[in-house]
PDB file of N, CA and C in Angstrom:
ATOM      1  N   UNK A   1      81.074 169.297 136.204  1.00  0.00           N
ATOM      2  CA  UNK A   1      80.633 168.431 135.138  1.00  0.00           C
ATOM      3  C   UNK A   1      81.502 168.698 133.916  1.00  0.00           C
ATOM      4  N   UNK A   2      81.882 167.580 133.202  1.00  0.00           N
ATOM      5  CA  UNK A   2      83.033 168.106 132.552  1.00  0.00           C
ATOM      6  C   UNK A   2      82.271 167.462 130.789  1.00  0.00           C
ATOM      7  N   UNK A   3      82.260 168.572 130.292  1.00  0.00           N
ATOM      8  CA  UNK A   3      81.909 168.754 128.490  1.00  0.00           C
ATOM      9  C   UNK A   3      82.909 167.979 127.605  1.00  0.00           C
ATOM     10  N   UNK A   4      82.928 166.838 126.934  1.00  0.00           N
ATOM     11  CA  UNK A   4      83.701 166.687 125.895  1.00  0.00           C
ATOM     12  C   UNK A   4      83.189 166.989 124.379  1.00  0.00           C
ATOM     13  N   UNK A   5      84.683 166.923 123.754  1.00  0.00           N
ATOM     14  CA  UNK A   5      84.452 167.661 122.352  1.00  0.00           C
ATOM     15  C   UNK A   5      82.920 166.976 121.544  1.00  0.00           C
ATOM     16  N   UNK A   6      82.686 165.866 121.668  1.00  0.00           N
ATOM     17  CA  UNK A   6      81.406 165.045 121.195  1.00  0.00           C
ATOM     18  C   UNK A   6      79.968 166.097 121.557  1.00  0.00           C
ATOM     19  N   UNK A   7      79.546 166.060 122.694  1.00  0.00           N
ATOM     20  CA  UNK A   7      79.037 166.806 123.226  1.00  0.00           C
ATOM     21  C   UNK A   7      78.819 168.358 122.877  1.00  0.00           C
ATOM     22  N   UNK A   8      80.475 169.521 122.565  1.00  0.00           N
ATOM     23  CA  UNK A   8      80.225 170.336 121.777  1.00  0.00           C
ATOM     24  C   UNK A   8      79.619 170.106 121.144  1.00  0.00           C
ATOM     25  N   UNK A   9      80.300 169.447 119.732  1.00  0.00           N
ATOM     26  CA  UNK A   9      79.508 169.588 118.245  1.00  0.00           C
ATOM     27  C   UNK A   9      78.367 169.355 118.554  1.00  0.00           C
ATOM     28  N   UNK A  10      78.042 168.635 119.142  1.00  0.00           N
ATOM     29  CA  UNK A  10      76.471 168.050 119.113  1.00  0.00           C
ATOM     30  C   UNK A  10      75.253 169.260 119.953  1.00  0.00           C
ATOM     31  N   UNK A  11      76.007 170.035 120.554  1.00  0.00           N
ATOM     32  CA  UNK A  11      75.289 171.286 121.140  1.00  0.00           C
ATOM     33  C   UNK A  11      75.065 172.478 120.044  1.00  0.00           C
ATOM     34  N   UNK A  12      76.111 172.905 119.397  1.00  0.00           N
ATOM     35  CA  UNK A  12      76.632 173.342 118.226  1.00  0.00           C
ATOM     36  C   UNK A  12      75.880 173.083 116.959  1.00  0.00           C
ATOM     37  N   UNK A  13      75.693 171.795 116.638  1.00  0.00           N
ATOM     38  CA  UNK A  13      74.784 171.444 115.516  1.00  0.00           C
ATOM     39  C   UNK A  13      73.200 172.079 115.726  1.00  0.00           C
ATOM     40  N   UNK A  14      72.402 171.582 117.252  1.00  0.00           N
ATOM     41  CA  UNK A  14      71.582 171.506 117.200  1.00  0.00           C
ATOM     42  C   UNK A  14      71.106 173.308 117.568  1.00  0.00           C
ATOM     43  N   UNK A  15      72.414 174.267 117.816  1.00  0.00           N
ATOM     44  CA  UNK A  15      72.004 175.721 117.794  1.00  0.00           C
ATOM     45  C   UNK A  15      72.596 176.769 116.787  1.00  0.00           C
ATOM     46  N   UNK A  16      73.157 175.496 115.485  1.00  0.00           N
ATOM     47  CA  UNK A  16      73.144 175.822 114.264  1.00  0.00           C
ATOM     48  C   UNK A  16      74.545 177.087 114.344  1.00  0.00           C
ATOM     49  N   UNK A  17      75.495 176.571 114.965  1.00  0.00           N
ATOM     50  CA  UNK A  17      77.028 177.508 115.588  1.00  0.00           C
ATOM     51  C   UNK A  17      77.330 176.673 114.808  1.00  0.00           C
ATOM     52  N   UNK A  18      78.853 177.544 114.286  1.00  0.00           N
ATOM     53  CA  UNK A  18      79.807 176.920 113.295  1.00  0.00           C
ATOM     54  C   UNK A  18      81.387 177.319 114.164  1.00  0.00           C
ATOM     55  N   UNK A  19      82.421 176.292 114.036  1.00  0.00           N
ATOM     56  CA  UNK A  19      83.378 177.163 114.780  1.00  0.00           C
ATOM     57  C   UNK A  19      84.754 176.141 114.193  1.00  0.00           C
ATOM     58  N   UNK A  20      85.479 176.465 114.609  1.00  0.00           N
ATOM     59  CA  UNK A  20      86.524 175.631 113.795  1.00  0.00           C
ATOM     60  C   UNK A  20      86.892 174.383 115.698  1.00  0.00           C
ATOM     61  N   UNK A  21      87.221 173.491 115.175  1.00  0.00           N
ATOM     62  CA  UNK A  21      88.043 172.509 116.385  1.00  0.00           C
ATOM     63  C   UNK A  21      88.957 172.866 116.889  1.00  0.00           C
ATOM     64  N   UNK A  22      89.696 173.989 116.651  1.00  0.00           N
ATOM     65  CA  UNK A  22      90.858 174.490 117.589  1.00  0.00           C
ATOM     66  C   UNK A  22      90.259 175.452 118.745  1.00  0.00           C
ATOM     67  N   UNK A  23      88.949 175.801 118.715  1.00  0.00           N
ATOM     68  CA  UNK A  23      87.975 176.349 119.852  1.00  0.00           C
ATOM     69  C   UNK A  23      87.219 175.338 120.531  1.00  0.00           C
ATOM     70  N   UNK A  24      87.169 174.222 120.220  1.00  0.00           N
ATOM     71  CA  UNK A  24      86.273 173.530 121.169  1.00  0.00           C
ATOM     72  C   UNK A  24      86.717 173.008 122.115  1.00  0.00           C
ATOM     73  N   UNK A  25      87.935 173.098 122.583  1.00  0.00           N
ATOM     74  CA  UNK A  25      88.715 172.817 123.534  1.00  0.00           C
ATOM     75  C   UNK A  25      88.327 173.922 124.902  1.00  0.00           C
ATOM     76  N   UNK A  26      88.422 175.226 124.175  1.00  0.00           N
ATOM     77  CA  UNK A  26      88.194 176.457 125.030  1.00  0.00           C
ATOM     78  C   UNK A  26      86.386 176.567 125.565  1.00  0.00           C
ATOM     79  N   UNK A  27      85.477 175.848 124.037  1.00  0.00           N
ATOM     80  CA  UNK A  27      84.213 176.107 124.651  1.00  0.00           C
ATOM     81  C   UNK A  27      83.511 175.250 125.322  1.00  0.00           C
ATOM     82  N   UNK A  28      84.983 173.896 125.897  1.00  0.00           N
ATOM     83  CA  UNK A  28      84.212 173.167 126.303  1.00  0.00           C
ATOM     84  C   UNK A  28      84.543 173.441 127.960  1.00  0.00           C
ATOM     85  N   UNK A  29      85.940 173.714 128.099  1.00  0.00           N
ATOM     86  CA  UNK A  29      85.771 174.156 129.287  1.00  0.00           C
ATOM     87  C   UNK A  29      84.927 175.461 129.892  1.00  0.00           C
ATOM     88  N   UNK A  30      84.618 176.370 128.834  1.00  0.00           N
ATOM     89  CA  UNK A  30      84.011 177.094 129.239  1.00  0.00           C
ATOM     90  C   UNK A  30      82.648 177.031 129.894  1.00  0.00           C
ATOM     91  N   UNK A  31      81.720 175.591 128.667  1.00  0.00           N
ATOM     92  CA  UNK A  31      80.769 175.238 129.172  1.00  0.00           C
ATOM     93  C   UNK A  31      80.673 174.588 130.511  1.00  0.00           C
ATOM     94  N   UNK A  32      81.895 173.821 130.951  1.00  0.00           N
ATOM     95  CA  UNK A  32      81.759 173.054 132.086  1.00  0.00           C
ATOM     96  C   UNK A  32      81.707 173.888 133.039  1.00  0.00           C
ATOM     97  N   UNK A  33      82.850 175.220 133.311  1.00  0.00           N
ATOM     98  CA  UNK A  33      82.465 175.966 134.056  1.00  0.00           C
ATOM     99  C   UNK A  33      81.395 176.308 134.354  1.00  0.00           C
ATOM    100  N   UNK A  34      80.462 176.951 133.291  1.00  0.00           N
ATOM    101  CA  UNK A  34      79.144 177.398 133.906  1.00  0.00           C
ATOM    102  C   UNK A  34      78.002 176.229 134.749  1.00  0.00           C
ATOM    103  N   UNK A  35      78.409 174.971 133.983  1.00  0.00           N
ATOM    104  CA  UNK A  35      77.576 173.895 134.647  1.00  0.00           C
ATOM    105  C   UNK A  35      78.211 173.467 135.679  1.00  0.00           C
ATOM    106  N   UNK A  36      79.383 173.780 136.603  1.00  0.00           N
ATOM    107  CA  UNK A  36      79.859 173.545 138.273  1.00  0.00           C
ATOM    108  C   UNK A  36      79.261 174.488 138.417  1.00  0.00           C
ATOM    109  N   UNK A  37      78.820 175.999 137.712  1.00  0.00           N
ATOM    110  CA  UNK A  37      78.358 177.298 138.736  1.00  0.00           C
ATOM    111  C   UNK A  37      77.205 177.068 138.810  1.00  0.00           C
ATOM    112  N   UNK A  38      76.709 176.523 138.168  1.00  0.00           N
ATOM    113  CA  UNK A  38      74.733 176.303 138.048  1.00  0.00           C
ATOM    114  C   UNK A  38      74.919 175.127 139.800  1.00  0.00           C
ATOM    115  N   UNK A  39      75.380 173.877 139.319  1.00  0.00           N
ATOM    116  CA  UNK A  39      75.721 172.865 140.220  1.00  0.00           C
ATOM    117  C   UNK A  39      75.610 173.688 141.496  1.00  0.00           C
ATOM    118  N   UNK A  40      76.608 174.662 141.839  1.00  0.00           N
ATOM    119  CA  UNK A  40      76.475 175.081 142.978  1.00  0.00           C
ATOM    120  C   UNK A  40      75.668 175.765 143.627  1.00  0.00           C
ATOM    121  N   UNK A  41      74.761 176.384 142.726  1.00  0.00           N
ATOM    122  CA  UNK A  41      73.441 177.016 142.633  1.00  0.00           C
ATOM    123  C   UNK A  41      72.228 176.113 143.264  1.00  0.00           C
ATOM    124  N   UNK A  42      72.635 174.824 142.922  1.00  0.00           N
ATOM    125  CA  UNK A  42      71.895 173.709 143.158  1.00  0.00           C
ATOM    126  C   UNK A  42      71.922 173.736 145.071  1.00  0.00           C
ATOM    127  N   UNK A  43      73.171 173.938 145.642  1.00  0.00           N
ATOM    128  CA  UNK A  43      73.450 173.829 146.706  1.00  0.00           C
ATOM    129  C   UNK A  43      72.674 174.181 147.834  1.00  0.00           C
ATOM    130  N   UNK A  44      72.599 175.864 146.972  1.00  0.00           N
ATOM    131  CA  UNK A  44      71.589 176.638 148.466  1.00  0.00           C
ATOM    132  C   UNK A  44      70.228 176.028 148.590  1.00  0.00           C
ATOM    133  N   UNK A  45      70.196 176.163 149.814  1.00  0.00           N
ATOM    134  CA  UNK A  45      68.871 176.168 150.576  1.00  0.00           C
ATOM    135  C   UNK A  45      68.027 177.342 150.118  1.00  0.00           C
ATOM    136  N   UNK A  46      67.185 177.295 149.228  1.00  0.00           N
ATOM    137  CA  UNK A  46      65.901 178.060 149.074  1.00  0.00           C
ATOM    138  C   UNK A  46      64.698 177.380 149.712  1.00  0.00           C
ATOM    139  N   UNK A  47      65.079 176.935 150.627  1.00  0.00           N
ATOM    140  CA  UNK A  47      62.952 176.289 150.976  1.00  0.00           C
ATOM    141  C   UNK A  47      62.142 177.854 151.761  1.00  0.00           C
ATOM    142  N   UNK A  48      63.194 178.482 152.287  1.00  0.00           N
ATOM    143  CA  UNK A  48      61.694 179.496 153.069  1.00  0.00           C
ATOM    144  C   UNK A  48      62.392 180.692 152.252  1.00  0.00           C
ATOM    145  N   UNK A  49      62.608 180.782 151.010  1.00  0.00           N
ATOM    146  CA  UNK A  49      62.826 182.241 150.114  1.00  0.00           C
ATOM    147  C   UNK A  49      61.611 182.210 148.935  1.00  0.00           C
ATOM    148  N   UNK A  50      60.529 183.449 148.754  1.00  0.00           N
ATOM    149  CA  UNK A  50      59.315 183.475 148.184  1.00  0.00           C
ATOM    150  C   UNK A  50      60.051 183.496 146.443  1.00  0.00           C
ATOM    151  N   UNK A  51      59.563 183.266 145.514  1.00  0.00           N
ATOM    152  CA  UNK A  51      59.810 183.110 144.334  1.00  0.00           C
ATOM    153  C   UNK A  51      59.681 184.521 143.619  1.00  0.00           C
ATOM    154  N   UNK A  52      60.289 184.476 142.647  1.00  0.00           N
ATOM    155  CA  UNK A  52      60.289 186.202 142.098  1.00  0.00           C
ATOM    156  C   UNK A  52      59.618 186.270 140.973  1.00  0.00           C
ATOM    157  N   UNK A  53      58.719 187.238 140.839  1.00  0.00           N
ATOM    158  CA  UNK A  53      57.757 186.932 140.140  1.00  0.00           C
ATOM    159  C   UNK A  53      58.091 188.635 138.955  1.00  0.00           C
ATOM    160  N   UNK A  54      58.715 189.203 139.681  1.00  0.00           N
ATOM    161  CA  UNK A  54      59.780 190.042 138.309  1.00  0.00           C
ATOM    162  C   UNK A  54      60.892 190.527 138.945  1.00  0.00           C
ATOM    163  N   UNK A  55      61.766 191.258 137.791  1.00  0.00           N
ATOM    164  CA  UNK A  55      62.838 192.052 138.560  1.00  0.00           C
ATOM    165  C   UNK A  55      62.862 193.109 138.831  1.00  0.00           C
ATOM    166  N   UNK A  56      62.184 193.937 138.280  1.00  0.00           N
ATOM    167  CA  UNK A  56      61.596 195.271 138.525  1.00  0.00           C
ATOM    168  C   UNK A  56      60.878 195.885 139.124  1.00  0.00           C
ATOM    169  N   UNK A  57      61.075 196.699 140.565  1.00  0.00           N
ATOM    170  CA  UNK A  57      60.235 197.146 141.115  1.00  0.00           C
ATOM    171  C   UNK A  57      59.800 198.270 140.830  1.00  0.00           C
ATOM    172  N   UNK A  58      59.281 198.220 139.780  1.00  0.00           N
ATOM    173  CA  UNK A  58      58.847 199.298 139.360  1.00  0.00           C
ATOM    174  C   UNK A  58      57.153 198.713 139.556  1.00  0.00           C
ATOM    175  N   UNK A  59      56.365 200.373 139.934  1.00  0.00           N
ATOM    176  CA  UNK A  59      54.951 199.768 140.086  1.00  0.00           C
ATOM    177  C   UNK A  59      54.016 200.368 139.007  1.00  0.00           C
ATOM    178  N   UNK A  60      53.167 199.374 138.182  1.00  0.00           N
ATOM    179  CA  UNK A  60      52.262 200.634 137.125  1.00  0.00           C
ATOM    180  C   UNK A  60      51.540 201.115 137.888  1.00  0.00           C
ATOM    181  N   UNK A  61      51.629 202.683 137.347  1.00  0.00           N
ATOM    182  CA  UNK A  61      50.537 203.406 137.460  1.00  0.00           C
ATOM    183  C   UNK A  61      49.236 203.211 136.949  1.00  0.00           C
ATOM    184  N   UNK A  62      48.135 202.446 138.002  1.00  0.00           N
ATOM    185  CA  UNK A  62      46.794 202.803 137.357  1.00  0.00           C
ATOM    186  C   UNK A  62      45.759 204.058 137.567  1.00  0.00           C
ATOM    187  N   UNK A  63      45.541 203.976 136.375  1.00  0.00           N
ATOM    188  CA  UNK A  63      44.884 205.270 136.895  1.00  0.00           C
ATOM    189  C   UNK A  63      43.119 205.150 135.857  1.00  0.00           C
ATOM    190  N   UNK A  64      42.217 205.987 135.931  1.00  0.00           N
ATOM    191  CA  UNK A  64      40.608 205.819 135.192  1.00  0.00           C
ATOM    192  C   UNK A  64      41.431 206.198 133.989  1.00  0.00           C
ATOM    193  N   UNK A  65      40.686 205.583 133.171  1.00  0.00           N
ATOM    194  CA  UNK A  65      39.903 205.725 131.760  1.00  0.00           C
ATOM    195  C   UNK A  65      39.314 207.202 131.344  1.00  0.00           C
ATOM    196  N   UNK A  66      40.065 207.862 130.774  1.00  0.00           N
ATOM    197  CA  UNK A  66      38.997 209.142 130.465  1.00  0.00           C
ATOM    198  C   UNK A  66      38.938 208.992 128.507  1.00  0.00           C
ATOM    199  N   UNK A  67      37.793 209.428 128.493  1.00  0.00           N
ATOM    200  CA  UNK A  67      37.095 209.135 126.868  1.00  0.00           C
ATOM    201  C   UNK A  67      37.812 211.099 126.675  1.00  0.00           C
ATOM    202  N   UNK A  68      38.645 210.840 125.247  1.00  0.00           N
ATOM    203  CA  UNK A  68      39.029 212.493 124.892  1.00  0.00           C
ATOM    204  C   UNK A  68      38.706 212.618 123.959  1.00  0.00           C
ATOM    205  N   UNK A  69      39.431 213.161 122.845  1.00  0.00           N
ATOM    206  CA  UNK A  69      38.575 213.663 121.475  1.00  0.00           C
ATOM    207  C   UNK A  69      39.474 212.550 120.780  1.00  0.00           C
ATOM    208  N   UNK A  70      38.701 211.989 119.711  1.00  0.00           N
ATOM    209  CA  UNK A  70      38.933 211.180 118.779  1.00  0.00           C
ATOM    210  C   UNK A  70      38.714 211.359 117.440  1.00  0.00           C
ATOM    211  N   UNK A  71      39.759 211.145 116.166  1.00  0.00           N
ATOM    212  CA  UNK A  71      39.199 211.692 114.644  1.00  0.00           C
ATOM    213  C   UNK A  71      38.286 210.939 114.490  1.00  0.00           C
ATOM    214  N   UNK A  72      37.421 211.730 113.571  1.00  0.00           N
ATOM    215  CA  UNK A  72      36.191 210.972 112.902  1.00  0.00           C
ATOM    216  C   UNK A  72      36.453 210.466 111.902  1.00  0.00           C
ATOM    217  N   UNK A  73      35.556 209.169 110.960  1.00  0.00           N
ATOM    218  CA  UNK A  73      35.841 208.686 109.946  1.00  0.00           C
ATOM    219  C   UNK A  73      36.452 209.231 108.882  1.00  0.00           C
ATOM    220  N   UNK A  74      36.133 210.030 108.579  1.00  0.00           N
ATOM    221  CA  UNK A  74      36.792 210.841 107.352  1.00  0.00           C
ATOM    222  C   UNK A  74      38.089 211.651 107.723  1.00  0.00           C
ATOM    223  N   UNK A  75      38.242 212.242 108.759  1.00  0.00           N
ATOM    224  CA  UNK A  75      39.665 212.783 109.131  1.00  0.00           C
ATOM    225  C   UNK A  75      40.776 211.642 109.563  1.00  0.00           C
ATOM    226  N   UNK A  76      40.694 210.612 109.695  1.00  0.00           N
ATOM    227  CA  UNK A  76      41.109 209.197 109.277  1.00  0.00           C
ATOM    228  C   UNK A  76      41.580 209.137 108.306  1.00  0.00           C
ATOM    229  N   UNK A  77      40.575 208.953 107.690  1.00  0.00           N
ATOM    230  CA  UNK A  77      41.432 208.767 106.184  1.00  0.00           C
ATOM    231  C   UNK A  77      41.762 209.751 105.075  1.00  0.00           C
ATOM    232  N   UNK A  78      41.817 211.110 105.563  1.00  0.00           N
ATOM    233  CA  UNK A  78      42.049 212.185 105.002  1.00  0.00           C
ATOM    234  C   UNK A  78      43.290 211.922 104.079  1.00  0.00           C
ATOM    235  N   UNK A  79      44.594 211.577 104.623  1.00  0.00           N
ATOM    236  CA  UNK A  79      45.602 211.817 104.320  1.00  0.00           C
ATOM    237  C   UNK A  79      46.065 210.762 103.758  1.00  0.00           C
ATOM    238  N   UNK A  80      45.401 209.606 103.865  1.00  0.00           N
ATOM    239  CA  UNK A  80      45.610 207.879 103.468  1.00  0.00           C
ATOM    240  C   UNK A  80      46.130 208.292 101.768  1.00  0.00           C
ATOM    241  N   UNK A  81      47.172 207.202 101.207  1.00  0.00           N
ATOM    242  CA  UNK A  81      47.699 207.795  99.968  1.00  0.00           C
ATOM    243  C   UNK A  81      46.499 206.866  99.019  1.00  0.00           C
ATOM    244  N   UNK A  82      46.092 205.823  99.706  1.00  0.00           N
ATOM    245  CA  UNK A  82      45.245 204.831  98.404  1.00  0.00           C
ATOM    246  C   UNK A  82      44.073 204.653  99.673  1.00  0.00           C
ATOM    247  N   UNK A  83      42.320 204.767  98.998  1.00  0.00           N
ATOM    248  CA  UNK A  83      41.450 204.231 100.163  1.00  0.00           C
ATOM    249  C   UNK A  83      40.109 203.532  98.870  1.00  0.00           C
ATOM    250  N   UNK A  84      39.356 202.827  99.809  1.00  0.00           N
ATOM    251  CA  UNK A  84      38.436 202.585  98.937  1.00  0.00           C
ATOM    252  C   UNK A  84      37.332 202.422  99.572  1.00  0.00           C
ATOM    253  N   UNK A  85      36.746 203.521  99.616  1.00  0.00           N
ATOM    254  CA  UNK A  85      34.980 203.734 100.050  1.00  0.00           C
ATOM    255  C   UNK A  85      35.449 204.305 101.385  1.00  0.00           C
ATOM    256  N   UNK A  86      35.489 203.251 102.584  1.00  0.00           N
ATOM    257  CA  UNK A  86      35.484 203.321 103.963  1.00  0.00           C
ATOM    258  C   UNK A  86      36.539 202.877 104.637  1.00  0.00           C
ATOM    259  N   UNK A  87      38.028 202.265 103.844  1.00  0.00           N
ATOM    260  CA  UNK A  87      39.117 201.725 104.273  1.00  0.00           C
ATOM    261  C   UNK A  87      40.299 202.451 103.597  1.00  0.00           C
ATOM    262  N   UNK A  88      41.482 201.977 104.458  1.00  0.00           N
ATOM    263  CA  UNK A  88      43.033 202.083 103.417  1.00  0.00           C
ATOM    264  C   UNK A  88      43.217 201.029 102.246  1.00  0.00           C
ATOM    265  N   UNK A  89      43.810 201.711 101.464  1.00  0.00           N
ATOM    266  CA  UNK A  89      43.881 200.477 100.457  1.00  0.00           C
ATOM    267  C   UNK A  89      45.779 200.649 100.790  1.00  0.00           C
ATOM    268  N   UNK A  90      46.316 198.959 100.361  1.00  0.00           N
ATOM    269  CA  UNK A  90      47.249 198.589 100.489  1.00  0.00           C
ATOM    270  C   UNK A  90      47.666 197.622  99.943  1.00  0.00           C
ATOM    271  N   UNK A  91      48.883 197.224  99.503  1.00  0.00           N
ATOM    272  CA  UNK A  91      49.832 196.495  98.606  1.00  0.00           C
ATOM    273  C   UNK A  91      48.701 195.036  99.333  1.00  0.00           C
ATOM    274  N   UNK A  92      48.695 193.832  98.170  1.00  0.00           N
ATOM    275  CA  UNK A  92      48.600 192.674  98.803  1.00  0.00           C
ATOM    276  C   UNK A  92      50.128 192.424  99.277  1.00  0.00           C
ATOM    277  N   UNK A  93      49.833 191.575 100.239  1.00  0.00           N
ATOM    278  CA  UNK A  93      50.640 190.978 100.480  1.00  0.00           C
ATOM    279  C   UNK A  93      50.821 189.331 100.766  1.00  0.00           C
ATOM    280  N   UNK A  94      49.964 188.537 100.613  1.00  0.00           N
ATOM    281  CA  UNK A  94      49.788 187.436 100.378  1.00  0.00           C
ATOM    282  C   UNK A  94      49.828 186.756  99.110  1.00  0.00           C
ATOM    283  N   UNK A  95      49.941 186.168  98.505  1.00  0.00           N
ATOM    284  CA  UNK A  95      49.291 185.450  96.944  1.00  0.00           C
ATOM    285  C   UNK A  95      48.158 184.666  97.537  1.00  0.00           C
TER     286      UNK A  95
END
């Protein structure tokens, strides 16, 4: 499938790339390339190959829930630099 310079800019505009016209010659063949490699991608026969649902075979570990020691309210906020009553106090940040 073959990219003309029209087509650049207009790919370019809409992913906000800036480049000078003495490259769009290079990024257009470049693009076409990848769209014959996709094309050919198109080719294979996938009807009896299962779909991949990640790339990593990696497996989580599950494992129980154990309840451990947790600070209490006040050792919480022991060290807090600003608090008020029962919370952190903190910069607004909204108007």
């Amino acid at each position: 499938m073959k990219i003309d310079a029209n087509s650049i800019r207009k790919i370019a505009h809409l992913a906000r790339l800036e480049f000078d016209e003495s490259s769009a010659e290079k990024m257009s063949r470049d693009m076409s390339q990848i769209l014959d490699w996709v094309e050919q991608l198109n080719e294979i026969d996938t009807e009896n190959v299962a779909p991949l649902t990640t790339m990593s075979s990696e497996v989580n570990d599950m494992r129980e829930d154990k309840v451990g020691h947790q600070l209490d309210h006040e050792s919480g906020l022991k060290n807090a630099p600003e608090r008020d009553a029962d919370y952190f106090r903190v910069p607004k940040v909204l108007e």
